[in-house]
C-alpha atoms as a PDB file:
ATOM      1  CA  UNK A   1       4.770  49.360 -32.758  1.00  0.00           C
ATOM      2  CA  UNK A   2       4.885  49.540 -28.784  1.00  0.00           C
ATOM      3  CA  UNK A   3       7.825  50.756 -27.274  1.00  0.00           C
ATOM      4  CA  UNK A   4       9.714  49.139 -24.329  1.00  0.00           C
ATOM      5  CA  UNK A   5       9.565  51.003 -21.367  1.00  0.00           C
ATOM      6  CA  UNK A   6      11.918  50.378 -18.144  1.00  0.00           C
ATOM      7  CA  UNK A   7       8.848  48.688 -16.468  1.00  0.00           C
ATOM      8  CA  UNK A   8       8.976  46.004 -19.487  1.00  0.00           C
ATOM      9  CA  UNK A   9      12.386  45.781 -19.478  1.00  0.00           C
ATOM     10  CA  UNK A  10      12.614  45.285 -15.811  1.00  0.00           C
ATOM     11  CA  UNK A  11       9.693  43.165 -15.124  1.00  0.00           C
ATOM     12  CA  UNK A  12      10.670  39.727 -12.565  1.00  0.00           C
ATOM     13  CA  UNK A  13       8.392  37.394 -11.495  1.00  0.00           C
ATOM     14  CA  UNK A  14       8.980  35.680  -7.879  1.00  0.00           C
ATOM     15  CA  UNK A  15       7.657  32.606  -7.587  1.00  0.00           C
ATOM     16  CA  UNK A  16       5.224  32.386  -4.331  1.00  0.00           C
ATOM     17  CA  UNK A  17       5.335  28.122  -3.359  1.00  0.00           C
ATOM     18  CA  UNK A  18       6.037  24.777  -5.380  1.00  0.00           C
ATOM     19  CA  UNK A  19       3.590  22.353  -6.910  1.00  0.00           C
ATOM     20  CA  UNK A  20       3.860  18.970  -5.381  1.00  0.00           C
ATOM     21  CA  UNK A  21       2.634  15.962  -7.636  1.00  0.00           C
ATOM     22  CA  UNK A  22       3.315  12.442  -8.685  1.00  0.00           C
ATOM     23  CA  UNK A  23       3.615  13.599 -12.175  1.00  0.00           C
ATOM     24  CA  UNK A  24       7.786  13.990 -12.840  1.00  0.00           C
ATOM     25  CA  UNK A  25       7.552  14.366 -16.820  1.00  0.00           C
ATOM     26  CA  UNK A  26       5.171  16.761 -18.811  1.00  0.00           C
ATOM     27  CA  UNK A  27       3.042  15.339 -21.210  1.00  0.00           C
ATOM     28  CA  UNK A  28       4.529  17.623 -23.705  1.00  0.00           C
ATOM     29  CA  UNK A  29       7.709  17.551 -24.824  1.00  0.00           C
ATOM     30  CA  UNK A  30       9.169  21.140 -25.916  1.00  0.00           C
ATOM     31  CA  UNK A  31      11.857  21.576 -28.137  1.00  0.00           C
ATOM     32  CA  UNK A  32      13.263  23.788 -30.597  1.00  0.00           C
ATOM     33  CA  UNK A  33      11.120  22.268 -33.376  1.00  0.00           C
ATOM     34  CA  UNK A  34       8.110  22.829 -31.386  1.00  0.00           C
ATOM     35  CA  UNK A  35       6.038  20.459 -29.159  1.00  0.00           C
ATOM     36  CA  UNK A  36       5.846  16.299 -29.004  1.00  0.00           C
ATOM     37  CA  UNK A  37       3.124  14.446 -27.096  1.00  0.00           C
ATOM     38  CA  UNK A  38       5.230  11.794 -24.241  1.00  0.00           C
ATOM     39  CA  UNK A  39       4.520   8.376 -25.971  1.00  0.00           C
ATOM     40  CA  UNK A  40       3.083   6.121 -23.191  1.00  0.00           C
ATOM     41  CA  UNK A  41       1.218   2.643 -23.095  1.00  0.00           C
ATOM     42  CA  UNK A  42      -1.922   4.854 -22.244  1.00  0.00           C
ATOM     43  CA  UNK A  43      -4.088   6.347 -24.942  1.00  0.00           C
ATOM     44  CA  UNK A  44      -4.970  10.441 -24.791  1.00  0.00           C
ATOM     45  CA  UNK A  45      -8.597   9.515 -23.032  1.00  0.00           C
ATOM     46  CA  UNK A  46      -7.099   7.197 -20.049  1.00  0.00           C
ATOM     47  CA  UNK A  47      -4.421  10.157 -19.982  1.00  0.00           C
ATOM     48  CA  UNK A  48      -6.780  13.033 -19.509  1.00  0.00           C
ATOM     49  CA  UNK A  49      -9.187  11.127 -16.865  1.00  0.00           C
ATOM     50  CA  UNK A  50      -5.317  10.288 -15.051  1.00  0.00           C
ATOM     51  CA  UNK A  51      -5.042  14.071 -15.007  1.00  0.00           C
ATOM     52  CA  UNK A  52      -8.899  15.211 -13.539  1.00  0.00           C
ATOM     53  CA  UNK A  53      -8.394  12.520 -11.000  1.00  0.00           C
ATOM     54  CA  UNK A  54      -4.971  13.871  -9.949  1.00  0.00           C
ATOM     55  CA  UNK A  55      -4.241  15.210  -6.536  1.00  0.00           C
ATOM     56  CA  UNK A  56      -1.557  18.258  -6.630  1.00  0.00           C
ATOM     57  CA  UNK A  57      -0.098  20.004  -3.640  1.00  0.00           C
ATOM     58  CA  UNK A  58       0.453  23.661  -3.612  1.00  0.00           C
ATOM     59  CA  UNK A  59       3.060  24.508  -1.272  1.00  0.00           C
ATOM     60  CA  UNK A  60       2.765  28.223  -0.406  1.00  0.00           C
ATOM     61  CA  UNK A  61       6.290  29.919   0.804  1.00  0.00           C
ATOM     62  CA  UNK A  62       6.181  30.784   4.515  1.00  0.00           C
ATOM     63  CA  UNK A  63       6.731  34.078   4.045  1.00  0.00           C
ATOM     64  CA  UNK A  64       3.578  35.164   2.277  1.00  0.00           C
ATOM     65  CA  UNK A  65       2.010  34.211   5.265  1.00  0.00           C
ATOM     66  CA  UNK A  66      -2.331  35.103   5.261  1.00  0.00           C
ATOM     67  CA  UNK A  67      -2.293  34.888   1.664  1.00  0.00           C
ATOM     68  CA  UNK A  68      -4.146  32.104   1.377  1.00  0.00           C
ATOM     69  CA  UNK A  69      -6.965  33.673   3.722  1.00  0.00           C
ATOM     70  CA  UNK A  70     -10.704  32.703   2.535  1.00  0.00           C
ATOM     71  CA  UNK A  71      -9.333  30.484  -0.305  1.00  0.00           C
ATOM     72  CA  UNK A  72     -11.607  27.631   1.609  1.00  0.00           C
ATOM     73  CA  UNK A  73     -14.563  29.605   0.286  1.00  0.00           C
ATOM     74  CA  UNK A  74     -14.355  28.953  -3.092  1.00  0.00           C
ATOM     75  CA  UNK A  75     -14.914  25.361  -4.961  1.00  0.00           C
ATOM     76  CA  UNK A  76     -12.462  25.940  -8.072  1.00  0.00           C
ATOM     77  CA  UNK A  77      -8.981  27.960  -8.290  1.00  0.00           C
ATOM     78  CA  UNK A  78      -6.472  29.178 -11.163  1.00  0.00           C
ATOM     79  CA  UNK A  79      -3.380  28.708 -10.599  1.00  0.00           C
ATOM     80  CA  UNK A  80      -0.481  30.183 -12.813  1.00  0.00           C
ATOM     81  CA  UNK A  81       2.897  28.008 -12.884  1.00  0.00           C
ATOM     82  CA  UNK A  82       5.816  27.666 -14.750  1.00  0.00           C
ATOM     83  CA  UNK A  83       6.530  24.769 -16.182  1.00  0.00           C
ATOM     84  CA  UNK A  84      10.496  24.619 -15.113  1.00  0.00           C
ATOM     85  CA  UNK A  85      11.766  21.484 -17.378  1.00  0.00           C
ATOM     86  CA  UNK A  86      11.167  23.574 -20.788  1.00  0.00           C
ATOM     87  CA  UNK A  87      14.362  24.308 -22.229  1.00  0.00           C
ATOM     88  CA  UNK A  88      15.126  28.053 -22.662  1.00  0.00           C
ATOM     89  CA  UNK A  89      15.738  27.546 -26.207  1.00  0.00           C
ATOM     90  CA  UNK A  90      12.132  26.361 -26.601  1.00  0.00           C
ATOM     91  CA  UNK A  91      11.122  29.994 -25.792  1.00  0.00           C
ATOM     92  CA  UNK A  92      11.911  31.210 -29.204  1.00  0.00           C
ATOM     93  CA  UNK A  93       9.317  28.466 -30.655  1.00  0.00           C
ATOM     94  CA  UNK A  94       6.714  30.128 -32.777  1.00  0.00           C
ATOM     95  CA  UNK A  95       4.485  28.171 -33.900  1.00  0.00           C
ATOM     96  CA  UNK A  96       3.542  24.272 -33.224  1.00  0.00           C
ATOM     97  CA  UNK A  97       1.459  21.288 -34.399  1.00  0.00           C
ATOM     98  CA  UNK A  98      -1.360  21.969 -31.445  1.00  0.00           C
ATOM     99  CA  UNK A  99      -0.978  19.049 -28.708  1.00  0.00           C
ATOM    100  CA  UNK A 100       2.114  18.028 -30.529  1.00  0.00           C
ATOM    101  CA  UNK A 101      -0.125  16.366 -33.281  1.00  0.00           C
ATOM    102  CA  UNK A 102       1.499  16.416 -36.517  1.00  0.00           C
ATOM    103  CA  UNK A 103      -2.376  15.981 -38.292  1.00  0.00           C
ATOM    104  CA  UNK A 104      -3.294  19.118 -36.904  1.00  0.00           C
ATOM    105  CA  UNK A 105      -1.490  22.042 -39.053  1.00  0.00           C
ATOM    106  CA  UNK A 106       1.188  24.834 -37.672  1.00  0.00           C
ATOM    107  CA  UNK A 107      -0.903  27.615 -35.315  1.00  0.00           C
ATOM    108  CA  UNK A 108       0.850  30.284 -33.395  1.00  0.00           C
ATOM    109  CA  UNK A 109       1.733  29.875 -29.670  1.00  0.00           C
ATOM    110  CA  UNK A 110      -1.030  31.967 -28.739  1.00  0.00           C
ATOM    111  CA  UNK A 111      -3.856  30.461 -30.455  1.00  0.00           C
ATOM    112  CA  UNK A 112      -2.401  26.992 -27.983  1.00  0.00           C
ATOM    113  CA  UNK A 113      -2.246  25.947 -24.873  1.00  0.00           C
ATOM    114  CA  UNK A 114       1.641  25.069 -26.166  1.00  0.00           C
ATOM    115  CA  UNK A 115       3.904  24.991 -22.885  1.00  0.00           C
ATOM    116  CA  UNK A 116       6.591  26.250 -25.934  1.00  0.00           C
ATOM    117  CA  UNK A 117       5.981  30.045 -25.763  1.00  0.00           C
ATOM    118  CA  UNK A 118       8.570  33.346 -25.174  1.00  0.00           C
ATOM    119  CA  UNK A 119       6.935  33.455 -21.496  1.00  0.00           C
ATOM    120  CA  UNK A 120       6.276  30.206 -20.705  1.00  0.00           C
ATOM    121  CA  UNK A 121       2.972  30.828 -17.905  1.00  0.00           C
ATOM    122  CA  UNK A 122       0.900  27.927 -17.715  1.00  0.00           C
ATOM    123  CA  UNK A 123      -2.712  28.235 -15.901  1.00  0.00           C
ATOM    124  CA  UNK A 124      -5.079  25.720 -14.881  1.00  0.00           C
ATOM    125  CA  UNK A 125      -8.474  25.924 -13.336  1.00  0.00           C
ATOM    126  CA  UNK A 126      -8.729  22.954 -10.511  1.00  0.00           C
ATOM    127  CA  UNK A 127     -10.907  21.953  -8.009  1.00  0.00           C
ATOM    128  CA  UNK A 128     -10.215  23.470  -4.326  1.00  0.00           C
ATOM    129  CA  UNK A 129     -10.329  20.264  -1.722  1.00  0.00           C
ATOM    130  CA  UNK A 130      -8.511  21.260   1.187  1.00  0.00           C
ATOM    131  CA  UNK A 131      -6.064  23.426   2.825  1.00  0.00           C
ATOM    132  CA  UNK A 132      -3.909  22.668   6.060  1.00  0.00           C
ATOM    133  CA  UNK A 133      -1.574  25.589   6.801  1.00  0.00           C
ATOM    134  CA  UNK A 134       0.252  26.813   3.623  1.00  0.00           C
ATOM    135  CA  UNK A 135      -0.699  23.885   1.473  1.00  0.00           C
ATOM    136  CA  UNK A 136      -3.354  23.528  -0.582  1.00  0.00           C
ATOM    137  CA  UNK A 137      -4.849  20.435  -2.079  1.00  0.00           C
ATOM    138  CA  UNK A 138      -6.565  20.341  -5.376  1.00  0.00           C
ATOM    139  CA  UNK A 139      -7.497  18.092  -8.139  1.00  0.00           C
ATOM    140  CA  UNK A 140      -7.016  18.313 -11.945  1.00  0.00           C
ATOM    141  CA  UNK A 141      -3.709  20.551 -12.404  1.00  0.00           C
ATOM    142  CA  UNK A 142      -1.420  19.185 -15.331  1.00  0.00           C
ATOM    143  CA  UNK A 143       1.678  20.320 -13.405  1.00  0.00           C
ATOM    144  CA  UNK A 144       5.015  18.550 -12.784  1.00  0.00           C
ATOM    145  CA  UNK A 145       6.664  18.204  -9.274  1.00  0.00           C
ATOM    146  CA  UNK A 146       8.465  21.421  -8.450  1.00  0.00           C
ATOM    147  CA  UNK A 147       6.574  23.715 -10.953  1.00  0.00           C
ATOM    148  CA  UNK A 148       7.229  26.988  -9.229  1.00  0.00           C
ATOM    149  CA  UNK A 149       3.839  28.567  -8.448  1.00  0.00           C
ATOM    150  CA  UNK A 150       3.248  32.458 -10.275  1.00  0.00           C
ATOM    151  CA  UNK A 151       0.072  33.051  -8.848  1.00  0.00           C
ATOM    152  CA  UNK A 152      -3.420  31.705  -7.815  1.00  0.00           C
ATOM    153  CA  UNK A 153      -6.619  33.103  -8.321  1.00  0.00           C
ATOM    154  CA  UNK A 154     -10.011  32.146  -6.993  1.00  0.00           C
ATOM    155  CA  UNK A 155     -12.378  30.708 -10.103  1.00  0.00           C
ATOM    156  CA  UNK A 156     -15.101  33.102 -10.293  1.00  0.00           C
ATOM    157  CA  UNK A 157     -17.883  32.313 -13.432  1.00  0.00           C
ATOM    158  CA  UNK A 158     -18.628  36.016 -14.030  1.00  0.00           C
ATOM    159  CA  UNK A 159     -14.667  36.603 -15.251  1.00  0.00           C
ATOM    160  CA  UNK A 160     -14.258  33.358 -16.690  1.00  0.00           C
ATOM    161  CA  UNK A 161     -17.038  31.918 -18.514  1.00  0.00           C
ATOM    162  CA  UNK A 162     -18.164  33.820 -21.175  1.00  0.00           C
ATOM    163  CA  UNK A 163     -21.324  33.193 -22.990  1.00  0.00           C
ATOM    164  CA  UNK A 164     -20.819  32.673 -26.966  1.00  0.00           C
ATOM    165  CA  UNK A 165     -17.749  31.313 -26.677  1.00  0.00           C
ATOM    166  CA  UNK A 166     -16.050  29.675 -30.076  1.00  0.00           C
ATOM    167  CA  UNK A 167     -12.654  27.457 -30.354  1.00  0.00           C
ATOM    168  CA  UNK A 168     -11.263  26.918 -33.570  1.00  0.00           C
ATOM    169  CA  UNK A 169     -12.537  23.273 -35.356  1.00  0.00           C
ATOM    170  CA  UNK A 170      -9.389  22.047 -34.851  1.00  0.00           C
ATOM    171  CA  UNK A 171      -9.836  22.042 -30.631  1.00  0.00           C
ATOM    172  CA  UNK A 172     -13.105  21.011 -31.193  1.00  0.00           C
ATOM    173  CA  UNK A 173     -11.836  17.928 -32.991  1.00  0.00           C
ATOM    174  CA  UNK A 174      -9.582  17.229 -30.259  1.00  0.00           C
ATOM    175  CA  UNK A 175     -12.028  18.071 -27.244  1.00  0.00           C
ATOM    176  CA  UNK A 176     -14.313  15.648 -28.593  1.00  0.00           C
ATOM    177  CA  UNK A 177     -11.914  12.594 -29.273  1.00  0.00           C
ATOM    178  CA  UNK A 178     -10.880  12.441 -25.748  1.00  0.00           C
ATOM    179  CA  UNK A 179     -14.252  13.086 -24.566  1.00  0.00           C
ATOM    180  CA  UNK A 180     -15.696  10.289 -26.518  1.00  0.00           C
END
């Protein structure tokens, strides 16, 4: 079993801007049961296109100033958040129905995309369309307004896109009912 060292124990994560957006509720709900999809008049299809069409801000602190430099050269970014409006106590969740669907059975955090989780990190690929000063628009991030931002990353296909890879039938259930 790994042992804690004083760089575990100590570890703090400072939160470099804000995410700006017209979404003010996550799609998933967290609790200490697990995860809930938000009941809406939309169905999961006019949801997810809602989402890929969505315009976010990133507001980048003033005082990391430069660190955007040469983002403008690259067509997709990650960016790491944390989704602020889970509850603490849904930190100690284990495992979930995935996407909050009760006909999908119990899986681990980490085999989810489950906003329930000890560290709660969310990331998101998006499309880069603009930057003006510290602020960065893109399109596509799942984020609520005031998500403090972790990190951002440019989206580079040699790290990210692995050949061969396999999801679990389950995703691949899912994937394809929203896609249609």
């Amino acid at each position: 079993m790994p042992t804690e060292t004083s760089a575990t124990r100590d570890m703090h994560l400072t939160p470099v801007g804000v995410i700006r957006s017209s979404l003010s509720n996550p799609e998933l709900k967290a609790g200490v049961d697990g995860i809930e999809l938000k009941k809406g008049d939309e169905d999961v299809r006019a949801r997810v296109k809602k989402i890929a069409d969505l315009v976010s801000e990133l507001v980048i602190d003033d005082r990391f100033d430069g660190i955007l430099e040469g983002v403008e050269e690259f067509s997709h970014v990650l960016v790491l958040y944390w989704p602020h409006l889970i509850p603490d106590e849904s930190r100690s969740v284990l495992q979930v129905h995935p996407m909050g669907r009760k006909d999908f059975p119990l899986k681990g955090v980490f085999s989810t995309c489950s906003p329930a989780r000890p560290n709660p990190v969310l990331v998101t690929a998006v499309r880069f369309l603009s930057r003006e000063g510290n602020v960065l628009k893109v399109q596509g991030l799942e984020a609520v307004d005031g998500s403090p931002i972790i990190d951002i990353k440019p989206y580079m296909t040699h790290y990210y896109r692995p050949e061969g890879v396999e999801m679990a039938g389950w995703m691949q259930r899912a994937l394809e009912e929203v896609e249609g």
